[in-house]
Structures are given as C-alpha cells and as structure tokens.
Protein backbone atom coordinates (compact mmCIF):
# COMPACT_ATOMS: atom_id res chain seq x y z
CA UNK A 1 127.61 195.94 104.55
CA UNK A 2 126.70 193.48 107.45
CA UNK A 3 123.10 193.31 107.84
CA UNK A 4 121.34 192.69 111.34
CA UNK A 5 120.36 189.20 112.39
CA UNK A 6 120.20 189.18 115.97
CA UNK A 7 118.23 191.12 118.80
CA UNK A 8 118.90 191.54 122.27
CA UNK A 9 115.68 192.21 124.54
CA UNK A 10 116.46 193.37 127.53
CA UNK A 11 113.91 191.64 129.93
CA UNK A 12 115.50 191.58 133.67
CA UNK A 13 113.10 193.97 135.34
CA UNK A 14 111.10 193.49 138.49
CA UNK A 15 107.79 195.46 137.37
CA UNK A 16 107.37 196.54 140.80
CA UNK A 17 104.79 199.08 139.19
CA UNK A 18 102.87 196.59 138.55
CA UNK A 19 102.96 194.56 141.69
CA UNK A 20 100.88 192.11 142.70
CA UNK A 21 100.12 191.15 139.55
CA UNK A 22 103.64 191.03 138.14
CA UNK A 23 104.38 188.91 141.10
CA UNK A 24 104.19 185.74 139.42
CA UNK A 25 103.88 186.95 135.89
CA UNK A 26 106.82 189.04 133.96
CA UNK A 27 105.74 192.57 133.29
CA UNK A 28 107.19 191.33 129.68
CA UNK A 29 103.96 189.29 129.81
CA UNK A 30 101.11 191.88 129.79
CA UNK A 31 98.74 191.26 127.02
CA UNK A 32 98.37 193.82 124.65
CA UNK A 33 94.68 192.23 124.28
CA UNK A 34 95.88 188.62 123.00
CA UNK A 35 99.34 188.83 122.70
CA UNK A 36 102.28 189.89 125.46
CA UNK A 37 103.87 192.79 125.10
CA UNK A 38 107.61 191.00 123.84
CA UNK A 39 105.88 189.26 121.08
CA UNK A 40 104.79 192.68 119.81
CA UNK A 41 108.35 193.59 119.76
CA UNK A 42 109.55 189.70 118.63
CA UNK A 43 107.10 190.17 115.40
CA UNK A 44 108.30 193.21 114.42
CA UNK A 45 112.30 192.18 114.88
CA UNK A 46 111.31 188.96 113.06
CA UNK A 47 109.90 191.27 110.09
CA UNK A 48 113.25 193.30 109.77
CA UNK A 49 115.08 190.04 109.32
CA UNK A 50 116.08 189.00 112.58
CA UNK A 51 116.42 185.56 112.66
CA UNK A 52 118.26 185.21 116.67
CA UNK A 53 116.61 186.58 119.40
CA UNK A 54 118.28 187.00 122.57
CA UNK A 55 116.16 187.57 126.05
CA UNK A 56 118.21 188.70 129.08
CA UNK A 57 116.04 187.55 131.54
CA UNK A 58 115.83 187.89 135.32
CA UNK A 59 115.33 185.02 138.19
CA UNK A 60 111.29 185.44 137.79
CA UNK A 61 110.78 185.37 133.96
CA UNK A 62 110.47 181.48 133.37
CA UNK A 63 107.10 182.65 131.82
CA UNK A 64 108.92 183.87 129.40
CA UNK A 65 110.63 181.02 128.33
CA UNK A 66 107.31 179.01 128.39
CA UNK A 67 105.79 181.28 126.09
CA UNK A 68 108.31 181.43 122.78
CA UNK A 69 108.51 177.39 123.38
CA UNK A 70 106.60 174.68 121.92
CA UNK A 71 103.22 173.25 123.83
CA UNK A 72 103.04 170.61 122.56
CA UNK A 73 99.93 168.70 124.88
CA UNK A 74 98.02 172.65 124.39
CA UNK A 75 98.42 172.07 120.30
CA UNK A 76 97.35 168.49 120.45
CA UNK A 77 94.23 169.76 122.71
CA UNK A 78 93.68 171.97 120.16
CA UNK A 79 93.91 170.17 117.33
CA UNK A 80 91.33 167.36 118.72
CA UNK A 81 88.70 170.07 119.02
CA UNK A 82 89.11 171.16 115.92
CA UNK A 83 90.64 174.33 116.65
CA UNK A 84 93.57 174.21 114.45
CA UNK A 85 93.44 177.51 113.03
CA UNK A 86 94.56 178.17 117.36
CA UNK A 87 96.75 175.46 116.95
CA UNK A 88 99.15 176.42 114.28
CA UNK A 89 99.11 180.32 115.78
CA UNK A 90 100.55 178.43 118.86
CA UNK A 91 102.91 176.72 117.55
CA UNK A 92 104.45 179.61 114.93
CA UNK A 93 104.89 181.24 118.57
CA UNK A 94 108.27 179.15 118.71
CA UNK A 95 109.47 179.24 115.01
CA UNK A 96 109.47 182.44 114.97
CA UNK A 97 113.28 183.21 115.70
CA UNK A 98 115.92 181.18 117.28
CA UNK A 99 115.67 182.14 121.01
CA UNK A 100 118.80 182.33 123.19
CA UNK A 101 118.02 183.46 127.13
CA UNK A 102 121.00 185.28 129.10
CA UNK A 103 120.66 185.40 132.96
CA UNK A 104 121.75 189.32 133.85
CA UNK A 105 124.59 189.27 136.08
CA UNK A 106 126.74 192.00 137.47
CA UNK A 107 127.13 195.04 138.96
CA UNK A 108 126.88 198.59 138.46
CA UNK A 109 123.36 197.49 137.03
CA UNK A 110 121.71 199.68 134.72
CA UNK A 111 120.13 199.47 130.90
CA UNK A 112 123.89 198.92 129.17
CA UNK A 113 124.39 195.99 131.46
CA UNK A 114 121.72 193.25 129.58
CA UNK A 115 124.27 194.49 126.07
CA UNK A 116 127.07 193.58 128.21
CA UNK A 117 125.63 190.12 129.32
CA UNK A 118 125.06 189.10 125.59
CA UNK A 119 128.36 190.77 123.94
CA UNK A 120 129.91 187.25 124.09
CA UNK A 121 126.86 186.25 121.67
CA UNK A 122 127.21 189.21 118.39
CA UNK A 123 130.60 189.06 116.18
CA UNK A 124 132.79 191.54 116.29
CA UNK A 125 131.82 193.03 112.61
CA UNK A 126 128.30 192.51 113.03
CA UNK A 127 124.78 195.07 114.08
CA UNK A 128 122.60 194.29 116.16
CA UNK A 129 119.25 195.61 117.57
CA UNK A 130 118.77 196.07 121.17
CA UNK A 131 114.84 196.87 122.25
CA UNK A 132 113.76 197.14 126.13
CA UNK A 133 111.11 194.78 126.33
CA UNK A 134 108.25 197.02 127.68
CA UNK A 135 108.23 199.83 125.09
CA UNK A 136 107.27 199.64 121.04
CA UNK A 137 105.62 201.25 118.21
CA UNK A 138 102.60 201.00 116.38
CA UNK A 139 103.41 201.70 112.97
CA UNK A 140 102.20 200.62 109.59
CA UNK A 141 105.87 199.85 108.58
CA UNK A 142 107.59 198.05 111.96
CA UNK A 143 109.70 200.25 113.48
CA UNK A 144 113.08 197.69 113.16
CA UNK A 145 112.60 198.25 109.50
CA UNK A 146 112.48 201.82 109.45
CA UNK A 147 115.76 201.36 111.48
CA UNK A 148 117.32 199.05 109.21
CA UNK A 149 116.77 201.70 106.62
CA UNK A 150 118.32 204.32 108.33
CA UNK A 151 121.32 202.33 108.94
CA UNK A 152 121.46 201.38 105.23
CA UNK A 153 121.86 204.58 104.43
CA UNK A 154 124.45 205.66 106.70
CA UNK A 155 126.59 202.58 107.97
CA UNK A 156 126.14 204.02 111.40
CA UNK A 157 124.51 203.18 114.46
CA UNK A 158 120.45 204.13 114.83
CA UNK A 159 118.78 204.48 117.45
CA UNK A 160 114.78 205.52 117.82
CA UNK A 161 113.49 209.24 118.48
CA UNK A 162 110.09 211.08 119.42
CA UNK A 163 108.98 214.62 119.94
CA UNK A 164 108.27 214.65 124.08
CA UNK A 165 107.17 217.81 125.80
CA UNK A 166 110.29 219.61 127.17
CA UNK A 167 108.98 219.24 130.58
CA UNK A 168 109.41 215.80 130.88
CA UNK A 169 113.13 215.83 129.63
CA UNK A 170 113.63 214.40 133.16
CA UNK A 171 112.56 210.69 131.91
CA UNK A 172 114.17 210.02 128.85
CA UNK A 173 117.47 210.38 127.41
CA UNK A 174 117.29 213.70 125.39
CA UNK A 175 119.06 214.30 122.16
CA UNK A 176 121.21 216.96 120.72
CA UNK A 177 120.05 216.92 116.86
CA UNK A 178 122.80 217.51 113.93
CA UNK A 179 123.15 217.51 110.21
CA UNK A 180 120.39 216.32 108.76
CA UNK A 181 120.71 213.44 106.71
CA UNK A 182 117.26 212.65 105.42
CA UNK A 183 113.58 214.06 106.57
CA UNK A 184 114.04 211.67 109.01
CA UNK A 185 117.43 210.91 110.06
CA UNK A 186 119.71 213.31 111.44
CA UNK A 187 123.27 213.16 113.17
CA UNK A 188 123.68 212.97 116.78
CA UNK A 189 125.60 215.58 118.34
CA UNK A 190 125.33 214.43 121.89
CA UNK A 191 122.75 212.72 123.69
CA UNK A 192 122.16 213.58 127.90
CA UNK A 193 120.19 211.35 130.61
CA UNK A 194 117.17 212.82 131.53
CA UNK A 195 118.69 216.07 132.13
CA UNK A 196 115.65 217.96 133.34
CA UNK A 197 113.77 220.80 131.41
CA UNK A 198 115.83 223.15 131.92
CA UNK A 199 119.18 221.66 130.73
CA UNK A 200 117.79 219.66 128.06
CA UNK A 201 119.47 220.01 124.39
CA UNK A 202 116.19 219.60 122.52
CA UNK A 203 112.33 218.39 123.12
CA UNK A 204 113.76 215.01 121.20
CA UNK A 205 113.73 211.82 123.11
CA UNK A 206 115.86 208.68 122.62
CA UNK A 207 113.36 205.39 123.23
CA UNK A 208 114.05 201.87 123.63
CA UNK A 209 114.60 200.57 120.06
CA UNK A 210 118.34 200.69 118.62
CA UNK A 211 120.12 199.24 115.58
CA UNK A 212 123.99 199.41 117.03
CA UNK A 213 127.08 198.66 115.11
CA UNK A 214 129.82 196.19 117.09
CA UNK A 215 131.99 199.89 117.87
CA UNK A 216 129.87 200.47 120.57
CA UNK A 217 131.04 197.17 122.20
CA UNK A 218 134.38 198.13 123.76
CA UNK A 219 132.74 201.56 125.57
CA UNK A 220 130.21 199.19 127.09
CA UNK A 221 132.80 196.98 128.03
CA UNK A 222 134.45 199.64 130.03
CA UNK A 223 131.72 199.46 132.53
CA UNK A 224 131.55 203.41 133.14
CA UNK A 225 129.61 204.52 135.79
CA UNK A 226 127.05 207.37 135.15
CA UNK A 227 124.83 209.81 136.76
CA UNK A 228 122.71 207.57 139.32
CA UNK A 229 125.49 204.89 139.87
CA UNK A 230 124.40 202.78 137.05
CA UNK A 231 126.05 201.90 133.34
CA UNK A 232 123.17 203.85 130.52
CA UNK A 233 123.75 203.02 127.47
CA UNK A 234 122.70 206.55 126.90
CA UNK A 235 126.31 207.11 127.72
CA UNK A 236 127.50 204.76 125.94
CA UNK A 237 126.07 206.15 122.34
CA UNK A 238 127.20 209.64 123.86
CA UNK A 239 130.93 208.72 123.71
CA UNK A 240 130.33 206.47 120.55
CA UNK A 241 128.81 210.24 118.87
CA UNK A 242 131.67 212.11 119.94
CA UNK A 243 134.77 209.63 118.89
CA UNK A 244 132.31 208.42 115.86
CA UNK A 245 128.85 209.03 114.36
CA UNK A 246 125.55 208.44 115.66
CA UNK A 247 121.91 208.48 113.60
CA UNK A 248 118.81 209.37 115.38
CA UNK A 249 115.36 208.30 113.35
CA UNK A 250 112.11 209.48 114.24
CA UNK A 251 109.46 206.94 113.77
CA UNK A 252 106.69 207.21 111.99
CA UNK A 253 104.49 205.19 114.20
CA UNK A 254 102.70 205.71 117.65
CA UNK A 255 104.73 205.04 120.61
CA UNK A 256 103.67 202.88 123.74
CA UNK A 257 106.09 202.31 126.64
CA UNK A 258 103.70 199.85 128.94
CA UNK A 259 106.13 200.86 131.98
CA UNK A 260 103.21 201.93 134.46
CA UNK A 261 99.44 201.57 134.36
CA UNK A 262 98.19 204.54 132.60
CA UNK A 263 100.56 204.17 129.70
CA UNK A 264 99.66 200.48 129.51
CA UNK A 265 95.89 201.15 129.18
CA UNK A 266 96.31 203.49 126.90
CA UNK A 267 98.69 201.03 124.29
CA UNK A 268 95.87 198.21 125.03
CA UNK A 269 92.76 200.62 124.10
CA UNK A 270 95.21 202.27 121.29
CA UNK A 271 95.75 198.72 119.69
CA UNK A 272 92.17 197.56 120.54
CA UNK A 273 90.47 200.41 118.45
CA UNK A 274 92.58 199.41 115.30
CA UNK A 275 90.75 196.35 115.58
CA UNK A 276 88.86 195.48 112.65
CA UNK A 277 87.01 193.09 114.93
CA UNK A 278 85.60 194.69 117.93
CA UNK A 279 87.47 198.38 117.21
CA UNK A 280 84.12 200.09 116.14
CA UNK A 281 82.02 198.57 119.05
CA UNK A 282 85.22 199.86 121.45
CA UNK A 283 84.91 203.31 120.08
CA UNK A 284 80.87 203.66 120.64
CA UNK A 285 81.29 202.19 124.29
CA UNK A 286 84.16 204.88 124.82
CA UNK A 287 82.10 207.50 123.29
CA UNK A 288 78.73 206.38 125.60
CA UNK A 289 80.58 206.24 128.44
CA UNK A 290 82.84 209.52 128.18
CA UNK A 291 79.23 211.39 127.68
C-alpha cells in the first residue's frame, strides 16, 4: 500500500480577524511563541514522512515563502557572532521538506478549492494529507502519524475528529459515526456542514487535518456547489462515504484552531506552559494574576 509523501496546506486566507496586523503579515505567520503557526503543522507532516510540501498561497503570503527559504546573509550574521546553535535552526527551516507554492485560482471558492489547485501535483494511486494552515494539535505523538496509522489499518481515507459541544455544531463539519473499527477509528456514515444543533448527527467534529486517498480526486473535480455557494470538501468526503468508505480518528492530542484571537491566545499560553523553560514561571504569573 502507497504510503503518503506529500501535503497540501491550504494557506489562501485573508485573516481579516486579525486585521491590522495580518495586513502585511499572513495569519499563517502568527508565532506560536517562536515559531509560526505552519511550521507547527510542517514539523509534524515532516515527522509522518512527508517529504513534499505543497502551500496554496494567496496574493499576500510572500512571507511565507521567505520563511521555509534559505537566509543566507541572517545565517552568516549568525554564525560571525557565534550564534550557530541559531544558525543551523535557521537554516534546517528550509531542508525540512521540498516546498512547492500553488497560487489559488478559481471560482466557486471554498476549502475543496486549494485540493483542486494542487490535484495536477499528487499521482493518481497515491495519499495525500491536506491540513488548513491555521488549526493543529498538540499531541505527544503528531497528529499526521496517528493518521497514517489509521489509514494503515484500513486502506481508506482519514480524516481528524474531536468531541465539540452540540451547540456549536453550527461551525464545524459534524460527523455521523459508524462501525467501529478500533478505540479510535470508526466508519463514517455521513458527514454534514455545520448543520446547527439541532440537526446535527452527533457532538463529533471533523477538523482540518486529513490523510485522503486519490478517489476523492474526481468528486472534487466536479466542482459541486454546496450550502453557502462554495465547494467544502466536507461534501466531498460525504459523497466519497456513501459510494466508498470513510475513517474518522479522534486524536489524542489538544486541539488549537488559531482562527480568531481568543483561540489563538489560548494555543500560545497552552504551548507556552509546556515549556520546560519559562512554563513554571508562566503558570505562577497566571496564578498571581487570576487571584
């Protein structure tokens, strides 16, 4: 069986939520303390064996670029102070993975569209992972692996679940569960766009980390419309789980979507308290200050 060797990251989003900052800066760019939020995610692909990594990108995200390249005068700066513990973290930035950026293009827009843009680039027998480039896990095994496993196991298509309060079935794509194939993996029977609470199949949420097989390829390609005027790839996997077979996996991790400012903070001051650095001294400030 195939394994996965290329990601897509879908990375064409304004980040109006964000504005001004995200003005001149990708919202892909947000530090989760030192790092930007699509390195997180880069790492962890990297660590499941993904050697490719494609970025669909937007007209603003040249940062992007900048970042996963070399820097070269930076590392020589570096180096001639001495720093070159700084210097070689820099530079493993860009050997990380083989990075290929897609300009998205095309219209109905909508999170199926950035698969679409990069179809040309994954053979027609081969997985690959798709991951929206502002939401991840902390776990102590990454996430891609756990994934990876899942698909191992089954041959089928993956994608990421969580346990979400039922009231908030109105954000997320929410999940009809099926047989179960391990404590963790079950079948899909159907999954729904953010149907509401009181039409949603189950409190179990579909997140922004898949591990797709190439049959999901020609749906895409059809372009279908959905609820909202845009192509969902939650549609997409729906139709693949009724013609085919679809895997859900719950996580075991902690999940961070870094989509608005609440949900940011709380990822930074999540990852920030694991810290075996300053995570201690975080947690008596938090504790001083809450009292």
């Amino acid at each position: 069986m195939r394994q996965p060797t290329k990601a897509i990251i879908c990375a064409a989003g304004l980040g109006t939520r964000f504005l001004p900052q995200t003005k001149a800066m990708p919202k892909e760019m947000l530090p989760i303390i030192d790092k930007p939020v699509i390195q997180l995610i880069v790492e962890q692909a990297v660590a499941a064996g993904v050697t490719d990594i494609i970025i669909v990108t937007g007209s603003t995200k040249r940062a992007i670029e900048d970042h996963f390249d070399r820097s070269d005068e930076l590392e020589r700066e570096l180096r001639e102070k001495g720093k070159n513990e700084k210097a070689d973290q820099i530079e493993s930035i860009a050997n990380l993975a083989n990075f290929v950026y897609v300009r998205q293009k095309g219209s109905p827009k909508g999170n199926a569209r950035p698969i679409l843009n990069a179809m040309h680039l994954i053979d027609s027998d081969e997985p690959f992972f798709v991951f929206f480039a502002d939401d991840f896990f902390r776990s102590s095994v990454p996430w891609p692996i756990q994934l990876k496993e899942a698909y191992a196991r089954t041959g089928k298509s993956v994608i990421s679940l969580i346990e979400v309060d039922k009231k908030d079935a109105d954000k997320y794509g929410m999940v009809q569960i099926g047989v179960k194939e391990s404590d963790r993996v079950f079948k899909l029977d159907g999954i729904v766009e953010k149907p509401g609470e009181a039409n949603s199949p189950s409190n179990f949420a579909s997140v922004g980390s898949y591990l797709l097989t190439p049959d999901i390829l020609p749906i895409i390609a059809q372009e279908k419309v959905g609820i909202g005027g845009e192509m969902t790839l939650a549609d997409s996997l729906n139709e693949l789980a009724i013609n085919d077979t679809v895997y859900g996996c719950f996580i075991d991790g902690i999940w961070h979507d870094t989509g608005n400012q609440l949900k940011y903070l709380i990822a930074v001051v999540d990852h920030a308290l694991e810290s075996d650095e300053y995570g201690e001294d975080l947690k008596k400030y938090l504790m001083k200050r809450l009292s």
